[in-house]
PDB file of N, CA and C in Angstrom:
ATOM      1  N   UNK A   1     125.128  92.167 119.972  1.00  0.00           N
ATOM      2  CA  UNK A   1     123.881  92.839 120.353  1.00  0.00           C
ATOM      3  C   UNK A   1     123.807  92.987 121.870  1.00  0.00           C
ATOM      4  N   UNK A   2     123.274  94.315 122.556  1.00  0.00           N
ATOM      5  CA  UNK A   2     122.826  94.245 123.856  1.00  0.00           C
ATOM      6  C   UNK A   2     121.606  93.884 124.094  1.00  0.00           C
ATOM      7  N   UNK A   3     121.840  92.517 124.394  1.00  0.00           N
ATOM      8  CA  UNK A   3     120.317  91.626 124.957  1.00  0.00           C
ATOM      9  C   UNK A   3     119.577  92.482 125.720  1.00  0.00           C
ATOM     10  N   UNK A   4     120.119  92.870 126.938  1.00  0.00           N
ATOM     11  CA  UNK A   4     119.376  93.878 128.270  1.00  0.00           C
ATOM     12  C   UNK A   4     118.545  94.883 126.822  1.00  0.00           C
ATOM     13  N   UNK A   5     119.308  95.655 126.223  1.00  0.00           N
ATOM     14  CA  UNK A   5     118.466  97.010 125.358  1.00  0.00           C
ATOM     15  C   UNK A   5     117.180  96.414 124.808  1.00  0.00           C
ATOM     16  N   UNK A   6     117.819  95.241 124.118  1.00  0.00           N
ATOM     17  CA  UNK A   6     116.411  94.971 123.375  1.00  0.00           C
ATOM     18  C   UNK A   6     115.300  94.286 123.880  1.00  0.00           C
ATOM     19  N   UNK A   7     115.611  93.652 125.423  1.00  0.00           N
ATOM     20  CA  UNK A   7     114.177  93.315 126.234  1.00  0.00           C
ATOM     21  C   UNK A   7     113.773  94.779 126.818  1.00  0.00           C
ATOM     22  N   UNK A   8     114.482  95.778 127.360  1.00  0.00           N
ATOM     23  CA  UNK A   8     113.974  97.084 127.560  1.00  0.00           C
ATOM     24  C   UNK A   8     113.249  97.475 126.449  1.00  0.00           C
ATOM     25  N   UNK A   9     113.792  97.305 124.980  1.00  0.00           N
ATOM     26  CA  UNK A   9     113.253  97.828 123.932  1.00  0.00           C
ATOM     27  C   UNK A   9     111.635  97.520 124.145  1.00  0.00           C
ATOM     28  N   UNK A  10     111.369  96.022 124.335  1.00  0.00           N
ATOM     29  CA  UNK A  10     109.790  95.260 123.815  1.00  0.00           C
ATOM     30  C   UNK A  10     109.204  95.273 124.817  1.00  0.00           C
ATOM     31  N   UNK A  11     110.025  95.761 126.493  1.00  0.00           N
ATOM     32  CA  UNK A  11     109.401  96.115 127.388  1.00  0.00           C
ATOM     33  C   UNK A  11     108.626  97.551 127.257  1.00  0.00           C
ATOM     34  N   UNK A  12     108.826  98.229 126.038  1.00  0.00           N
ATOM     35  CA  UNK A  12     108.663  99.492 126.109  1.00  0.00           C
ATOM     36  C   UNK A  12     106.810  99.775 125.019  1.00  0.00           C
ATOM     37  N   UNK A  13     105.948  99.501 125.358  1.00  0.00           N
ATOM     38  CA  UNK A  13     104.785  99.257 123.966  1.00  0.00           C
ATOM     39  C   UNK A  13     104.786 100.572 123.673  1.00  0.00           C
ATOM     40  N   UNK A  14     104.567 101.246 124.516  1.00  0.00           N
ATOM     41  CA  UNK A  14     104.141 102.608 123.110  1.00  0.00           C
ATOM     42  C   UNK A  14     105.307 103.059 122.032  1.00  0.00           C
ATOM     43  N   UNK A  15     106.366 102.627 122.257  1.00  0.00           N
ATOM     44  CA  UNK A  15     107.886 102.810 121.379  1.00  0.00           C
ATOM     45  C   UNK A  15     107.089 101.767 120.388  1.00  0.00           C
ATOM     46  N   UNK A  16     107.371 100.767 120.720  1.00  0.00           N
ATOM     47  CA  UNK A  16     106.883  99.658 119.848  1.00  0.00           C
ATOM     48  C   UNK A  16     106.008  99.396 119.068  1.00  0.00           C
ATOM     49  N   UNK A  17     104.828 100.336 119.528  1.00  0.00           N
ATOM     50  CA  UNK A  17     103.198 100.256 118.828  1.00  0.00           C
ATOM     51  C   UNK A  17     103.645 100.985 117.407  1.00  0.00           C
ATOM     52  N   UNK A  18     104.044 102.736 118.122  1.00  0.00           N
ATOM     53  CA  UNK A  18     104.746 103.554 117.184  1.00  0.00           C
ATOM     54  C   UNK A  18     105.172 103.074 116.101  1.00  0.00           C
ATOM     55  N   UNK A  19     106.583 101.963 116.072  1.00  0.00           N
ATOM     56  CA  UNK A  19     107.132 102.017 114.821  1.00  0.00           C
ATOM     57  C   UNK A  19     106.276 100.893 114.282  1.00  0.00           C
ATOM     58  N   UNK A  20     105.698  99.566 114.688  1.00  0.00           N
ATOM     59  CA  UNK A  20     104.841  99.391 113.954  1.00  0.00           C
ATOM     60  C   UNK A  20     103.483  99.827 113.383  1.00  0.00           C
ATOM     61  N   UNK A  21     103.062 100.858 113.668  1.00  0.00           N
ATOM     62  CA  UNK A  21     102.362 101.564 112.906  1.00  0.00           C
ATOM     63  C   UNK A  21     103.019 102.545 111.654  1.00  0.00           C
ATOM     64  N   UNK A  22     104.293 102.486 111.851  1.00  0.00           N
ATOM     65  CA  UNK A  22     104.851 102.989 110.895  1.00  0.00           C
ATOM     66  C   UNK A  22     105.180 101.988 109.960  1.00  0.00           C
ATOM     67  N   UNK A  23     105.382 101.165 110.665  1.00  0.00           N
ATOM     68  CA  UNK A  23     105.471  99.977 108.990  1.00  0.00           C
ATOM     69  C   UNK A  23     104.575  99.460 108.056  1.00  0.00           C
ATOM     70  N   UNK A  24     103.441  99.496 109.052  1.00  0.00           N
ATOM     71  CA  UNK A  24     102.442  98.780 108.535  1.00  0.00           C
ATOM     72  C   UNK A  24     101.953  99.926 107.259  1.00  0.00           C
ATOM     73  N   UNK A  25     102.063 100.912 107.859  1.00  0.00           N
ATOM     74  CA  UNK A  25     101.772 102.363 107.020  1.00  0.00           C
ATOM     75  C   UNK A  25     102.524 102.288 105.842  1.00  0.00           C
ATOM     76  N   UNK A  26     103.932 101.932 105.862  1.00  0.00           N
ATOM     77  CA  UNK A  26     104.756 102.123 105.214  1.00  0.00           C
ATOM     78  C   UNK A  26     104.259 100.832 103.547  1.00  0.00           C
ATOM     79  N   UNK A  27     104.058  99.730 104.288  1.00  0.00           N
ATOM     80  CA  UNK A  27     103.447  98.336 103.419  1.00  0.00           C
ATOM     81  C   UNK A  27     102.376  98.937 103.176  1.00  0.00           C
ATOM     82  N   UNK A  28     101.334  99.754 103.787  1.00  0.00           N
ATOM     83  CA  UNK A  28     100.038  99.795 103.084  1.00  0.00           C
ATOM     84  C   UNK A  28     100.005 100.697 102.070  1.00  0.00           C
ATOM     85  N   UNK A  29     100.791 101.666 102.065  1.00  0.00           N
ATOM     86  CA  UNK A  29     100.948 102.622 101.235  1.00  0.00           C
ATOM     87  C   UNK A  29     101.575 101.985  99.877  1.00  0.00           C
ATOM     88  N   UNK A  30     102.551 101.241  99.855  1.00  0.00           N
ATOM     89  CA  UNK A  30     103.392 101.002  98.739  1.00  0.00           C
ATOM     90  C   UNK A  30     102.701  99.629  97.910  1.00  0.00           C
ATOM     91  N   UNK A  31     101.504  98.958  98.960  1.00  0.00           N
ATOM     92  CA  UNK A  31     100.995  97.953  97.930  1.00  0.00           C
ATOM     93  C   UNK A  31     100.091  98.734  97.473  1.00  0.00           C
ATOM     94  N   UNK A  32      99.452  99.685  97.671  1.00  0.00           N
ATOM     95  CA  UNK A  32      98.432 100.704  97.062  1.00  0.00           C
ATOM     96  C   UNK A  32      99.341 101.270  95.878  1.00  0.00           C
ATOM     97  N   UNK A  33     100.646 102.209  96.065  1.00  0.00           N
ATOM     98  CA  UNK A  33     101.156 102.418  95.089  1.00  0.00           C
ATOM     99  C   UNK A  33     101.534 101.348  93.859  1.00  0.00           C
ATOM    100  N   UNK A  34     101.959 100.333  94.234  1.00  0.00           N
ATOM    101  CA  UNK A  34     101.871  99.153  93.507  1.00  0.00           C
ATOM    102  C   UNK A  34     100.543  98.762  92.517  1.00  0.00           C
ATOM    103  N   UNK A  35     100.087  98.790  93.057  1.00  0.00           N
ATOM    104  CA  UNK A  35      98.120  98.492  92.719  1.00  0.00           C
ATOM    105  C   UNK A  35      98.071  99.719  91.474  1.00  0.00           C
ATOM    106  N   UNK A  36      98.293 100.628  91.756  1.00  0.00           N
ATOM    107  CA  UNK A  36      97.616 101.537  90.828  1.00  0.00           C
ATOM    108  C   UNK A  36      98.653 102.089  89.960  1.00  0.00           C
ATOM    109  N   UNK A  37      99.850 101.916  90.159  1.00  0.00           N
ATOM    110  CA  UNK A  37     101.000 102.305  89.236  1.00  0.00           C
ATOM    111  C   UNK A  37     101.367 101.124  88.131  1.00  0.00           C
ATOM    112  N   UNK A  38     101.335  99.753  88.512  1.00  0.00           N
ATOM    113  CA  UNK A  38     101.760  98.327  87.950  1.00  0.00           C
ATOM    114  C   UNK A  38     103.374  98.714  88.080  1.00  0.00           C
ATOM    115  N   UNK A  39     103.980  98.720  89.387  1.00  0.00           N
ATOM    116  CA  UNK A  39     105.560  98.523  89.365  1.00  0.00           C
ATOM    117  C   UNK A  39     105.526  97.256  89.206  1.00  0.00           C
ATOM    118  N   UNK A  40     106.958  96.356  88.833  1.00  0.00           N
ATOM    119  CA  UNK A  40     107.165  95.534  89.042  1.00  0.00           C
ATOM    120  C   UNK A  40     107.175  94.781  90.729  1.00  0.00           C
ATOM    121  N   UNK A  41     106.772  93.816  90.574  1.00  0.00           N
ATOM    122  CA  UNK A  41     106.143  93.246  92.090  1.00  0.00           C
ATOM    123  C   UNK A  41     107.385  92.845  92.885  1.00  0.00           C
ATOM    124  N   UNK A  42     108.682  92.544  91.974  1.00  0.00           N
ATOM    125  CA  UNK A  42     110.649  92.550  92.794  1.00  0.00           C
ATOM    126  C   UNK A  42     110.436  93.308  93.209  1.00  0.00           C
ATOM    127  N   UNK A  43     110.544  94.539  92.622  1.00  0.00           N
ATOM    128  CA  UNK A  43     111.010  95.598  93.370  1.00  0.00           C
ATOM    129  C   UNK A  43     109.894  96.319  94.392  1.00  0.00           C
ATOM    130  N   UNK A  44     108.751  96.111  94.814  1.00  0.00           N
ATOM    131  CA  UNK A  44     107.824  96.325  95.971  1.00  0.00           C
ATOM    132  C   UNK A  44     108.725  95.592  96.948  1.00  0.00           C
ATOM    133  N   UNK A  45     109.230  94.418  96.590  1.00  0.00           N
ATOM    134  CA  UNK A  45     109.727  93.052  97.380  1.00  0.00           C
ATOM    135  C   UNK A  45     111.411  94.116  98.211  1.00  0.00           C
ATOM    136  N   UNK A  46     111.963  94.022  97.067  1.00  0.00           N
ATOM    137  CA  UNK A  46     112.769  94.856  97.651  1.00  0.00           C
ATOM    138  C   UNK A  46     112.893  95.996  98.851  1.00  0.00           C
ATOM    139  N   UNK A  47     112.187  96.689  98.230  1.00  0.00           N
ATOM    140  CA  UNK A  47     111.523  98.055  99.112  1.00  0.00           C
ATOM    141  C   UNK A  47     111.116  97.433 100.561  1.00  0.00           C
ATOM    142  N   UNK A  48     110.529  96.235 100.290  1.00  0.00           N
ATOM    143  CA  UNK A  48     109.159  95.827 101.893  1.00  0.00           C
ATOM    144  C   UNK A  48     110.803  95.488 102.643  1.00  0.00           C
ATOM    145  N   UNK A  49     111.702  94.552 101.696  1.00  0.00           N
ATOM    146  CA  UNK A  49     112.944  93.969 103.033  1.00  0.00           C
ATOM    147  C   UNK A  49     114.106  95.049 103.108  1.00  0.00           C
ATOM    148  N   UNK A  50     114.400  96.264 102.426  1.00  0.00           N
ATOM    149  CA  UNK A  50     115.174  96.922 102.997  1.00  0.00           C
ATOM    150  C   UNK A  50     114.292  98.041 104.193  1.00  0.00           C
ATOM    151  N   UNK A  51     112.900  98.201 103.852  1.00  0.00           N
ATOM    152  CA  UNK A  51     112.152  98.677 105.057  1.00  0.00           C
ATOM    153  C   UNK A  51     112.548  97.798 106.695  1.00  0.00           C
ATOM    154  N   UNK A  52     112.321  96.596 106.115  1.00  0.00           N
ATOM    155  CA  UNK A  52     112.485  96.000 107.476  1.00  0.00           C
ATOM    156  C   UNK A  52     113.772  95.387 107.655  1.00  0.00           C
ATOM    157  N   UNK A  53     114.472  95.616 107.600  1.00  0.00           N
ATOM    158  CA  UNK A  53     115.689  95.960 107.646  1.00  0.00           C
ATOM    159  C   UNK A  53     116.164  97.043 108.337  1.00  0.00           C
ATOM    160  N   UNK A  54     115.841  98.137 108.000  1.00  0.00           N
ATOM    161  CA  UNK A  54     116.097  98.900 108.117  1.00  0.00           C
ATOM    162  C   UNK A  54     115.441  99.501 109.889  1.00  0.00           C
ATOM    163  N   UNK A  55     113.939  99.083 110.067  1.00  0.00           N
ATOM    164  CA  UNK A  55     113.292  98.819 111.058  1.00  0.00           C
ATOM    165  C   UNK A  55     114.035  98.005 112.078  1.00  0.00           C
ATOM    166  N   UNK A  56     114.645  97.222 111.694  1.00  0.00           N
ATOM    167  CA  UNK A  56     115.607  95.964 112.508  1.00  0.00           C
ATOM    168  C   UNK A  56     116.549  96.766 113.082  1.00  0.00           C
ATOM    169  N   UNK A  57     117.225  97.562 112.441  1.00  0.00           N
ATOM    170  CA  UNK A  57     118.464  98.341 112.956  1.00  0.00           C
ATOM    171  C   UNK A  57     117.793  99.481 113.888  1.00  0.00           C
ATOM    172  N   UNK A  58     116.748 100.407 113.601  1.00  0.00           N
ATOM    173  CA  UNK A  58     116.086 101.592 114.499  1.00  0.00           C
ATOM    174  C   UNK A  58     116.232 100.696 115.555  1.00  0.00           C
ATOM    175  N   UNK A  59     116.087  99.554 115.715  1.00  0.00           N
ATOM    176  CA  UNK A  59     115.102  98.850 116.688  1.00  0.00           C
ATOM    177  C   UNK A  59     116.172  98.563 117.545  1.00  0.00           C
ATOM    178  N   UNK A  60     117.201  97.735 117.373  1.00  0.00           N
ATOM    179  CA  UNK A  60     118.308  96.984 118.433  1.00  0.00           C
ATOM    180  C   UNK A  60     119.298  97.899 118.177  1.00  0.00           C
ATOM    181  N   UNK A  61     119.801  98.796 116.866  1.00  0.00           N
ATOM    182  CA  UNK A  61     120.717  99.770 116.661  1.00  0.00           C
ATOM    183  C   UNK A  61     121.359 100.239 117.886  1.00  0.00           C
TER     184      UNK A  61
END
């Protein structure tokens, strides 16, 4: 990993605000879909850690 990128990264808030508002969006939406569809509650689980996962990599990528 480049240490320097990713303190530039968290030095950076409006980058940062951004994608967490996208996640949070992303979780609020899918426990709502959850809620009113009855998926199985694994696979929400799934979905939430390849999201952030996936967030992990945008992020230090």
């Amino acid at each position: 990993m480049d240490y320097q990128k990713n303190y530039l990264y968290f030095k950076n808030p409006r980058k940062f605000n951004v994608w967490w508002l996208i996640f949070f969006l992303l979780v609020a939406g899918g426990l709502g879909y959850v809620t009113f569809s009855g998926l199985n509650p694994y696979t929400l689980i799934g979905y939430i850690l390849s999201g952030v996962f996936l967030l992990i990599g945008i992020a230090f990528g």
